[in-house]
Protein backbone atom coordinates (compact mmCIF):
# COMPACT_ATOMS: atom_id res chain seq x y z
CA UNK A 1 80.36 123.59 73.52
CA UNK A 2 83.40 123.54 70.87
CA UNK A 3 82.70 122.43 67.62
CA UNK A 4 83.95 118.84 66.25
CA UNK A 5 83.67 119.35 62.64
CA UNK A 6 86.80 119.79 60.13
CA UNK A 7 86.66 122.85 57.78
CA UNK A 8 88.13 122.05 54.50
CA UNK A 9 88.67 125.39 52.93
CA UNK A 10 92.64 126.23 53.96
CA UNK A 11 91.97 130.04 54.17
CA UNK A 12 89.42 129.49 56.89
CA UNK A 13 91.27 127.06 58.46
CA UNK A 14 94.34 129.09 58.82
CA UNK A 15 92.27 131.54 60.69
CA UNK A 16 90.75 128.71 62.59
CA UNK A 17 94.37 127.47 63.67
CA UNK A 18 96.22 130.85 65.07
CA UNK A 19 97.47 130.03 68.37
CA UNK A 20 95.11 130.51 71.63
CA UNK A 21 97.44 133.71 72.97
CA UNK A 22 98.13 132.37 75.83
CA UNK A 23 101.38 133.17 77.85
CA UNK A 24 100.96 129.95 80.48
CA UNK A 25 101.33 126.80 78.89
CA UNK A 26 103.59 124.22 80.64
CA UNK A 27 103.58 121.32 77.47
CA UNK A 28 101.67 118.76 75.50
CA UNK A 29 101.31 116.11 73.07
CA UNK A 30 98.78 115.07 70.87
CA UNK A 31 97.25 111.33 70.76
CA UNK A 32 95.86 110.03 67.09
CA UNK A 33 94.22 106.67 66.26
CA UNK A 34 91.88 105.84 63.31
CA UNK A 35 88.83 103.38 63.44
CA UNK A 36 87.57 101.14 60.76
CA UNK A 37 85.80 103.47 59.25
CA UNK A 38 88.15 106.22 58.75
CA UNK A 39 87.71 108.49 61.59
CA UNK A 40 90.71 110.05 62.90
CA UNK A 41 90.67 110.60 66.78
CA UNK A 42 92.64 113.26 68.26
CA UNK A 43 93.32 112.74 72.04
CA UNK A 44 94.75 116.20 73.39
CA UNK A 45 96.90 116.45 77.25
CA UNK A 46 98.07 119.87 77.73
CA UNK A 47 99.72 121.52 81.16
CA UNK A 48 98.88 124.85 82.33
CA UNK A 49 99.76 127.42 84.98
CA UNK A 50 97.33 126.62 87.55
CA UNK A 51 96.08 130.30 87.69
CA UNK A 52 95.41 130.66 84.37
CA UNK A 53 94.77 127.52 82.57
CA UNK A 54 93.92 126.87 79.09
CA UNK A 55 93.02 124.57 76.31
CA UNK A 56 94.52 123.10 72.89
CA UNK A 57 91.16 124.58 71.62
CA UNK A 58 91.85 123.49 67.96
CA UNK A 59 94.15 121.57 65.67
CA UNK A 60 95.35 121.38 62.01
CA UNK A 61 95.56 118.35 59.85
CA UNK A 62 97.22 117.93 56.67
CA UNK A 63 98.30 115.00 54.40
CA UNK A 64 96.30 112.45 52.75
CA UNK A 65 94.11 113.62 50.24
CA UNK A 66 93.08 117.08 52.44
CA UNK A 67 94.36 119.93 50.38
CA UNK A 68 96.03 122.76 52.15
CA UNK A 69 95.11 121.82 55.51
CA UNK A 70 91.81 121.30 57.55
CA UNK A 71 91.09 122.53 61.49
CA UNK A 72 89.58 120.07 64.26
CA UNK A 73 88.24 121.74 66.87
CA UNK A 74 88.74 119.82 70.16
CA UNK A 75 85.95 118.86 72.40
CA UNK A 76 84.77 119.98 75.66
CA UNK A 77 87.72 119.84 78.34
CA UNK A 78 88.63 117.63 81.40
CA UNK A 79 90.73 119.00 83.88
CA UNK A 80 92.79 117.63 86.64
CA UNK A 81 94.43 119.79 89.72
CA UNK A 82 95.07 117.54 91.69
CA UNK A 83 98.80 118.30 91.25
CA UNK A 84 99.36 121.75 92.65
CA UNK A 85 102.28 122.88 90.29
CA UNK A 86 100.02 122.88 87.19
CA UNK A 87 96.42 122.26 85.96
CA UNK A 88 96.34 119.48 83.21
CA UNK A 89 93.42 119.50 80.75
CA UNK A 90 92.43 116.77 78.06
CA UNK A 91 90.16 116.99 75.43
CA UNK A 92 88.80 114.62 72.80
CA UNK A 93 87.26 115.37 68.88
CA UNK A 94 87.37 113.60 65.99
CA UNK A 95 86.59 114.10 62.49
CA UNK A 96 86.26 111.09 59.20
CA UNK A 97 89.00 110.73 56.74
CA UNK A 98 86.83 108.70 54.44
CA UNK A 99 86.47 111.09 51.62
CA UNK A 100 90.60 111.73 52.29
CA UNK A 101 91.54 108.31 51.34
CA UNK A 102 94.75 106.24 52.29
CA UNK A 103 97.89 108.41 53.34
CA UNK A 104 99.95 110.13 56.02
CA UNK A 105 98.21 112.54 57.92
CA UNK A 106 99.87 115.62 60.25
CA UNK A 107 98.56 116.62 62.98
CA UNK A 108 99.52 119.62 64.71
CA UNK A 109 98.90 122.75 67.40
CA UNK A 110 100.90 125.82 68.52
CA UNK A 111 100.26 128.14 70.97
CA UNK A 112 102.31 131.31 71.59
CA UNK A 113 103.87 131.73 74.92
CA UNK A 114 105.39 128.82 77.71
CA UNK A 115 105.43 130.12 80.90
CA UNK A 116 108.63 132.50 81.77
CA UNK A 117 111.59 131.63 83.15
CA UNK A 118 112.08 128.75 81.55
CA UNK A 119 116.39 128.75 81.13
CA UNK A 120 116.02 126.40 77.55
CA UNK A 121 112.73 127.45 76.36
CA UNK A 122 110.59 130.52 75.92
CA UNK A 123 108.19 132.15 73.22
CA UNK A 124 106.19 129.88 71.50
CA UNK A 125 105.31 126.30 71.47
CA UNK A 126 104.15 123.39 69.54
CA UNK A 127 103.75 119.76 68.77
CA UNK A 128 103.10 117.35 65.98
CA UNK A 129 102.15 113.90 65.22
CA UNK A 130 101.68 111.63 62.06
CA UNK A 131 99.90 109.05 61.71
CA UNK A 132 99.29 106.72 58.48
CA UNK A 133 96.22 105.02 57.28
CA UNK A 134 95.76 102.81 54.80
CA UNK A 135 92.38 103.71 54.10
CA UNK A 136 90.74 100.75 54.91
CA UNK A 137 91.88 99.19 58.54
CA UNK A 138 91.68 100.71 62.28
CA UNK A 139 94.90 101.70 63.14
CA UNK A 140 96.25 102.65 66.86
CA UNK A 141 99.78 103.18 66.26
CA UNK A 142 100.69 104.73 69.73
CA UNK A 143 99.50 104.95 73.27
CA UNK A 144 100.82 107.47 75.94
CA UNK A 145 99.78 109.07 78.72
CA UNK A 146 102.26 111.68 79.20
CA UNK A 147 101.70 111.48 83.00
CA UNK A 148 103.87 108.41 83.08
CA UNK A 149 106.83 110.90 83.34
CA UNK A 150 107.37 112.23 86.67
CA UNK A 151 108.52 115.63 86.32
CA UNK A 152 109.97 116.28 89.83
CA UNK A 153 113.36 116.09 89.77
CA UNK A 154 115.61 116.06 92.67
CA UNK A 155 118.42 117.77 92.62
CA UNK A 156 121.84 115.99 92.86
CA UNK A 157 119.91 112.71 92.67
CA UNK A 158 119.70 110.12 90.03
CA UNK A 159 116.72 110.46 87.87
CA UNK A 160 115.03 107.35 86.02
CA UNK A 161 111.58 107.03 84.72
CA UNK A 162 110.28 104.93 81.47
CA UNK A 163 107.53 106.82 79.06
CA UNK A 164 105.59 104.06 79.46
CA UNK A 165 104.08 103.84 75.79
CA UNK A 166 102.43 100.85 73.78
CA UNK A 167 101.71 99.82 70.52
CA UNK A 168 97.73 98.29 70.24
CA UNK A 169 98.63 97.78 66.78
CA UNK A 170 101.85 95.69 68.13
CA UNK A 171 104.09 98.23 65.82
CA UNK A 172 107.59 98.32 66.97
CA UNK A 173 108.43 101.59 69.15
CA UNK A 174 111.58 103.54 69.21
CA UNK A 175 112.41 106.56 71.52
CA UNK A 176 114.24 109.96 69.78
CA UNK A 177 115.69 112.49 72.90
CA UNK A 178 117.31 114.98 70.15
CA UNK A 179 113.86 116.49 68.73
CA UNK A 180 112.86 119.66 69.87
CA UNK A 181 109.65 121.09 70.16
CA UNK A 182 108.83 124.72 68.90
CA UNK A 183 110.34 126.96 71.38
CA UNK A 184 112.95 124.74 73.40
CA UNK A 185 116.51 125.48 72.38
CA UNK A 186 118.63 122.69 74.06
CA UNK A 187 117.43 119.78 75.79
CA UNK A 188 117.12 119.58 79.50
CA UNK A 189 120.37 119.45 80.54
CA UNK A 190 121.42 115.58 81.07
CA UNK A 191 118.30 114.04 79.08
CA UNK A 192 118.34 111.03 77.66
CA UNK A 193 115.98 108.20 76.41
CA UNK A 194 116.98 104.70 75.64
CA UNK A 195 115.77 102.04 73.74
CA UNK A 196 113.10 100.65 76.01
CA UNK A 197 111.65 104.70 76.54
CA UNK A 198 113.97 105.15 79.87
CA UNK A 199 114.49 108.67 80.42
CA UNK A 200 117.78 108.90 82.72
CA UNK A 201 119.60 111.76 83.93
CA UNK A 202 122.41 111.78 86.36
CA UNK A 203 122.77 113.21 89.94
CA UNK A 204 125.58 115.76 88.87
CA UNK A 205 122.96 117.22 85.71
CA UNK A 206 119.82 117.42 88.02
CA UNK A 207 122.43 119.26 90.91
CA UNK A 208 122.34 122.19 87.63
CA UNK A 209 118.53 122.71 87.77
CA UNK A 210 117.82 126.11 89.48
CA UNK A 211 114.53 126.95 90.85
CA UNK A 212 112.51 129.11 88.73
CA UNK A 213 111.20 131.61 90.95
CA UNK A 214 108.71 133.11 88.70
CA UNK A 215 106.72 129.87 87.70
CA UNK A 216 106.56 126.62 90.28
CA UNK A 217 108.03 123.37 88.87
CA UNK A 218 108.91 125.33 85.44
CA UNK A 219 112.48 124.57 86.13
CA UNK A 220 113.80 122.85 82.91
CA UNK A 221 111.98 121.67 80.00
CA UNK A 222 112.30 118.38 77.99
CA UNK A 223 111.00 116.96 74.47
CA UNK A 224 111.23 113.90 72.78
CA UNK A 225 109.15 112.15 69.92
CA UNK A 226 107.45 108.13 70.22
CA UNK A 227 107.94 106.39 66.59
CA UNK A 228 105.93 103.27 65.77
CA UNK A 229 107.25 100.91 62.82
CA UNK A 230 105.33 98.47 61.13
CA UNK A 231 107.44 96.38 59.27
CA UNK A 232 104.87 94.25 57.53
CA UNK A 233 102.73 97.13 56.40
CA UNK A 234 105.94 99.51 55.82
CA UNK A 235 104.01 102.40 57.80
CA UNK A 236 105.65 104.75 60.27
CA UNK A 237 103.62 107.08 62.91
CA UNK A 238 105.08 109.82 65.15
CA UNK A 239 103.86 111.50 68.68
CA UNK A 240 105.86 114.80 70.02
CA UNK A 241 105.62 115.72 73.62
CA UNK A 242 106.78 118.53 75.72
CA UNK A 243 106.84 118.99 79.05
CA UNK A 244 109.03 120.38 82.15
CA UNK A 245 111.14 119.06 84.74
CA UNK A 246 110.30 120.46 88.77
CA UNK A 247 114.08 120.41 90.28
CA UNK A 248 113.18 120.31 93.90
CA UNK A 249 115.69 120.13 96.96
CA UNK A 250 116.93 117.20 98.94
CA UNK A 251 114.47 116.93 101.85
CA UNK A 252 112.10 119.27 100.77
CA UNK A 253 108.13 117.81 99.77
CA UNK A 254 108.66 115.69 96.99
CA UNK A 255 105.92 113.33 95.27
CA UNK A 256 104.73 110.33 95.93
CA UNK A 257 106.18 107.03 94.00
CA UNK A 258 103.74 104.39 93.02
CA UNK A 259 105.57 100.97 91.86
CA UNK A 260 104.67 99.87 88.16
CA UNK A 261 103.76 96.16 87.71
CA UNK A 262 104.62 93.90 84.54
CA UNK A 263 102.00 91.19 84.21
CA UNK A 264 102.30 87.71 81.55
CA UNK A 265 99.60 86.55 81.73
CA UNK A 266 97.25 84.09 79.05
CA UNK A 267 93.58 84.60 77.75
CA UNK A 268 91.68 83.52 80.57
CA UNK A 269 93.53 84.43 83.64
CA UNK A 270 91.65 86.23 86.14
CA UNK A 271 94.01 88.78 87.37
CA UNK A 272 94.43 90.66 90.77
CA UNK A 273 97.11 92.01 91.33
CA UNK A 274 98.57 94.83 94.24
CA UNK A 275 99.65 98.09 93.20
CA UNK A 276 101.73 100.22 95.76
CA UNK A 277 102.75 103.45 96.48
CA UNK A 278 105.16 105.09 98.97
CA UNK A 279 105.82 108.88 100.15
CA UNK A 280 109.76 110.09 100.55
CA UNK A 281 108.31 111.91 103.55
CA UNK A 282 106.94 109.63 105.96
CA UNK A 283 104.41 111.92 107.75
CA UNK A 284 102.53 111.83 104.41
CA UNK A 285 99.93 109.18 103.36
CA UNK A 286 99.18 108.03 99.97
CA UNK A 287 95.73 107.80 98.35
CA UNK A 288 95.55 105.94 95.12
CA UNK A 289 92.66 105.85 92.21
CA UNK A 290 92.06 104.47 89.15
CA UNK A 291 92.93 106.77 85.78
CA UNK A 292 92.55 104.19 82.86
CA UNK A 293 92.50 100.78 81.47
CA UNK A 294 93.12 100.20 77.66
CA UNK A 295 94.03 97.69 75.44
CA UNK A 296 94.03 97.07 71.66
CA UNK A 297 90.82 98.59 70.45
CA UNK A 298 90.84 101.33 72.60
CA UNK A 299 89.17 101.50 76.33
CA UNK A 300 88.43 97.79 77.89
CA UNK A 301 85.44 97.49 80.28
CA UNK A 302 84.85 95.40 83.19
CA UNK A 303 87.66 95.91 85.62
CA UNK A 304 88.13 96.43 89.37
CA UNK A 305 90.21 99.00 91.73
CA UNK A 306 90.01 99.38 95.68
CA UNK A 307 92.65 101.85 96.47
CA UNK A 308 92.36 100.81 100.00
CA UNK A 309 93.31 103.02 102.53
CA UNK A 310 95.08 106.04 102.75
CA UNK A 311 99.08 105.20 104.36
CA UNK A 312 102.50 105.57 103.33
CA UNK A 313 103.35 102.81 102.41
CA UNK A 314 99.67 102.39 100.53
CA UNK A 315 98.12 99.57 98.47
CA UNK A 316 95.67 98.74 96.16
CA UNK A 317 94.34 96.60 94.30
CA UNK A 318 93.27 95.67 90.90
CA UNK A 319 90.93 92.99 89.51
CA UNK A 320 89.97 92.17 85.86
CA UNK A 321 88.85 88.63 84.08
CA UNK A 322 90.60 88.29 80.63
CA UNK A 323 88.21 85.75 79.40
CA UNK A 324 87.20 86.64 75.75
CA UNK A 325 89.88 89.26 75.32
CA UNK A 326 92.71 89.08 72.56
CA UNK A 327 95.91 88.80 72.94
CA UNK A 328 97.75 92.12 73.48
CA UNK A 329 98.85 94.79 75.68
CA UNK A 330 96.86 95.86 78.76
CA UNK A 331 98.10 99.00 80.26
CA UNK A 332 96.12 100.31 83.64
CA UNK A 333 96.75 103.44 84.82
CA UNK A 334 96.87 104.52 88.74
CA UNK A 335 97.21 107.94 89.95
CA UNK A 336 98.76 108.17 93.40
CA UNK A 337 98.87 111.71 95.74
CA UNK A 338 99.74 112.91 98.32
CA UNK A 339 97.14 116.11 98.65
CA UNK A 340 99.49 118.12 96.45
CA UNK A 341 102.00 116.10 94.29
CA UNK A 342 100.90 113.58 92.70
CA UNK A 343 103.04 110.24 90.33
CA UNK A 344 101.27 107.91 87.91
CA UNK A 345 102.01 104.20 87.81
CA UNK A 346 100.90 101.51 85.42
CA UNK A 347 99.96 97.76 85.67
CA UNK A 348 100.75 96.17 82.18
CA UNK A 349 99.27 92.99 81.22
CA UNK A 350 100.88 91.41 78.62
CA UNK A 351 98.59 88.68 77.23
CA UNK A 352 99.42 85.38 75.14
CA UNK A 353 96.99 82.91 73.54
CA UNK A 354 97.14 79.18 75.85
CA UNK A 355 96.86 78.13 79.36
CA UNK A 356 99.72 79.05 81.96
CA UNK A 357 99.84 80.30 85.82
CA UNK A 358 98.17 82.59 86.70
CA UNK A 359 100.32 86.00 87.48
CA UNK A 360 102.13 86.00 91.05
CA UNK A 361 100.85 89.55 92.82
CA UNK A 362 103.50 91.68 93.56
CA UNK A 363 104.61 91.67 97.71
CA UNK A 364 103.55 93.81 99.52
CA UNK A 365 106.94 93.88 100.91
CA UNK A 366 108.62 95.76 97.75
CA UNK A 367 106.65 98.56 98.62
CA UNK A 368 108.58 98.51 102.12
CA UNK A 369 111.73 97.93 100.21
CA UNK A 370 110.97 101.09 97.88
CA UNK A 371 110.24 103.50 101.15
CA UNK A 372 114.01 102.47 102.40
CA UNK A 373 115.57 103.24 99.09
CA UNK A 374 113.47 106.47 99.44
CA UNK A 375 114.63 107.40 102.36
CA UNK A 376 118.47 106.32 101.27
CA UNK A 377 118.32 108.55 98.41
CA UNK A 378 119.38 105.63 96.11
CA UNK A 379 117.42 107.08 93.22
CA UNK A 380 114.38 109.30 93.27
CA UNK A 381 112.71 107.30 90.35
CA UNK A 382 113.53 103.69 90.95
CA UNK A 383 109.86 102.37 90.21
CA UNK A 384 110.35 101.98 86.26
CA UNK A 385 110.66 99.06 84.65
């Protein structure tokens, strides 16, 4: 097992914090929060070539009252292959700030090869994120599961897909598509991000992304940074992310699309709500599971998922009693595949203090509606809100 512990001395930390060697990774971002008591959190996603995956391993911290810089070495890792282009692995470690004191702290990793054949990136890689702490409160500035994007593209199609991050602090979140990570020297061609985290590119850009014939679904890579403003507290925070784009024929195998659902809801409301999913090719059933539920705080217990059975279009469902929760943001995760693609969808449960109705599940028939726009070739990634 890795060790969790920060090393304070810079000179052993530098050593600590030379890249893993690797000549396979695919992308990442890195995930900080800080509880009550000062301990910083460091929730690693990274994407490797399936035949030779990897880890973060370890990551350096600076700021604050840490002088130099300090290494974290991440826990044990979690993998998931249930997407046959790449391998992802997450890992979890955390270390206390409390002899650090208030501040901004930087949190960072690099690694030294992507995979090749990349046409905007190559060499080595990185990401960073900031995060500021006060020294006294919790603080959960930014939550993302980097999952939310779909990264099949198809080509000459219409590509739209939201990040899908929250705020458990309630910060305000704004959306930069000009940052580049270490080792990407233009942004996928066409890439853009709005205001509400929409990533859009247009059917002529994603017509220009050639197959990479040395590495599967390593066809064009993207990067973009997640800011969180606090206006009342005057504090900023910061997640990078890299990942790449699968450009994938008209007709060919393409994922599965499972339909996000916005929830308003009040304290109180038992929800259950449908969550669907549909295949482009209609052969090919769906399964769905549960991923995640969080909320402000962190993880929330005491939910429900049937993913039903197996079909194209598929359904689910999900069940969770809000009584004694505070208001906030809700975000559940879903994972839908198809035995070798796979897309992520999310229910999000805005909650508000009072009595109201309780949420209207989404019908069934929308799934329906989605499988025809499929099968149109309206746009790939209509699901996003």
């Amino acid at each position: 097992m890795k060790l969790k512990f920060g090393i304070a001395i810079a000179a052993i930390a530098a050593i600590f914090a030379m890249p893993a060697m690797a000549s396979h990774n695919r992308g990442s971002v890195l995930i900080p929060s800080i509880d009550g008591n000062g301990n910083l959190t460091v929730n690693a996603t990274s994407f490797w070539r399936t035949s030779a995956p990897d880890d973060v391993n370890r990551v350096t911290i600076s700021g604050g009252g840490i002088v130099g810089s300090t290494t974290l070495n991440m826990g044990a890792d979690t993998t998931d292959t249930s997407d046959s282009r790449y391998t992802r692995v997450d890992e979890t470690a955390s270390m206390s700030l409390a002899n650090f004191g208030a501040g901004t702290y930087t949190i960072s990793w690099g690694d030294c090869c992507r995979v090749s054949g990349i046409p905007n990136a190559g060499g080595s890689m990185g990401t960073t994120s900031t995060i500021f702490w006060d020294g006294t409160n919790a603080t959960n500035p930014i939550t993302f599961d980097i999952n939310n994007i779909q990264p099949e593209v198809v080509r000459g199609s219409a590509y739209s897909d939201n990040l899908g991050a929250s705020s458990a602090n309630g910060d305000t979140l704004s959306y930069d598509d000009t940052v580049l990570t270490v080792g990407i020297t233009s942004q996928a061609t066409g890439f853009s991000i709005n205001g509400t985290g929409q990533i859009n590119i247009s059917g002529a850009n994603t017509a220009t992304y050639a197959d990479n014939g040395s590495n599967i679904g390593a066809d064009m890579a993207f990067a973009g940074e997640i800011k969180a403003t606090n206006g009342a507290r005057q504090t900023t925070a910061t997640v990078q992310f890299d990942w790449l784009f699968d450009g994938v024929a008209q007709g060919s195998n393409q994922a599965p699309d499972v339909v996000d659902v916005i929830i308003n809801a009040t304290v109180g409301t038992n929800i259950n709500t449908a969550i669907g999913a549909t295949d482009p090719q209609a052969a090919q059933n769906v399964t769905l599971s549960f991923v995640s539920f969080t909320g402000p705080g962190g993880a929330v217990g005491g939910s429900t998922f049937n993913p039903g059975t197996p079909g194209n279009p598929a359904s689910g469902t999900f069940g969770w009693n809000s009584t004694g929760f505070g208001v906030g943001q809700y975000i559940a995760l879903i994972s839908g595949t198809d035995g070798s693609l796979t897309d992520q969808g999310t229910i999000t449960i805005n909650l508000t203090a009072g009595t109201g109705p309780s949420p209207v599940p989404l019908p069934a028939g929308i799934y329906l509606l989605g499988a025809a726009l499929a099968g149109l070739g309206v746009m790939r990634r209509r699901r996003r809100k």
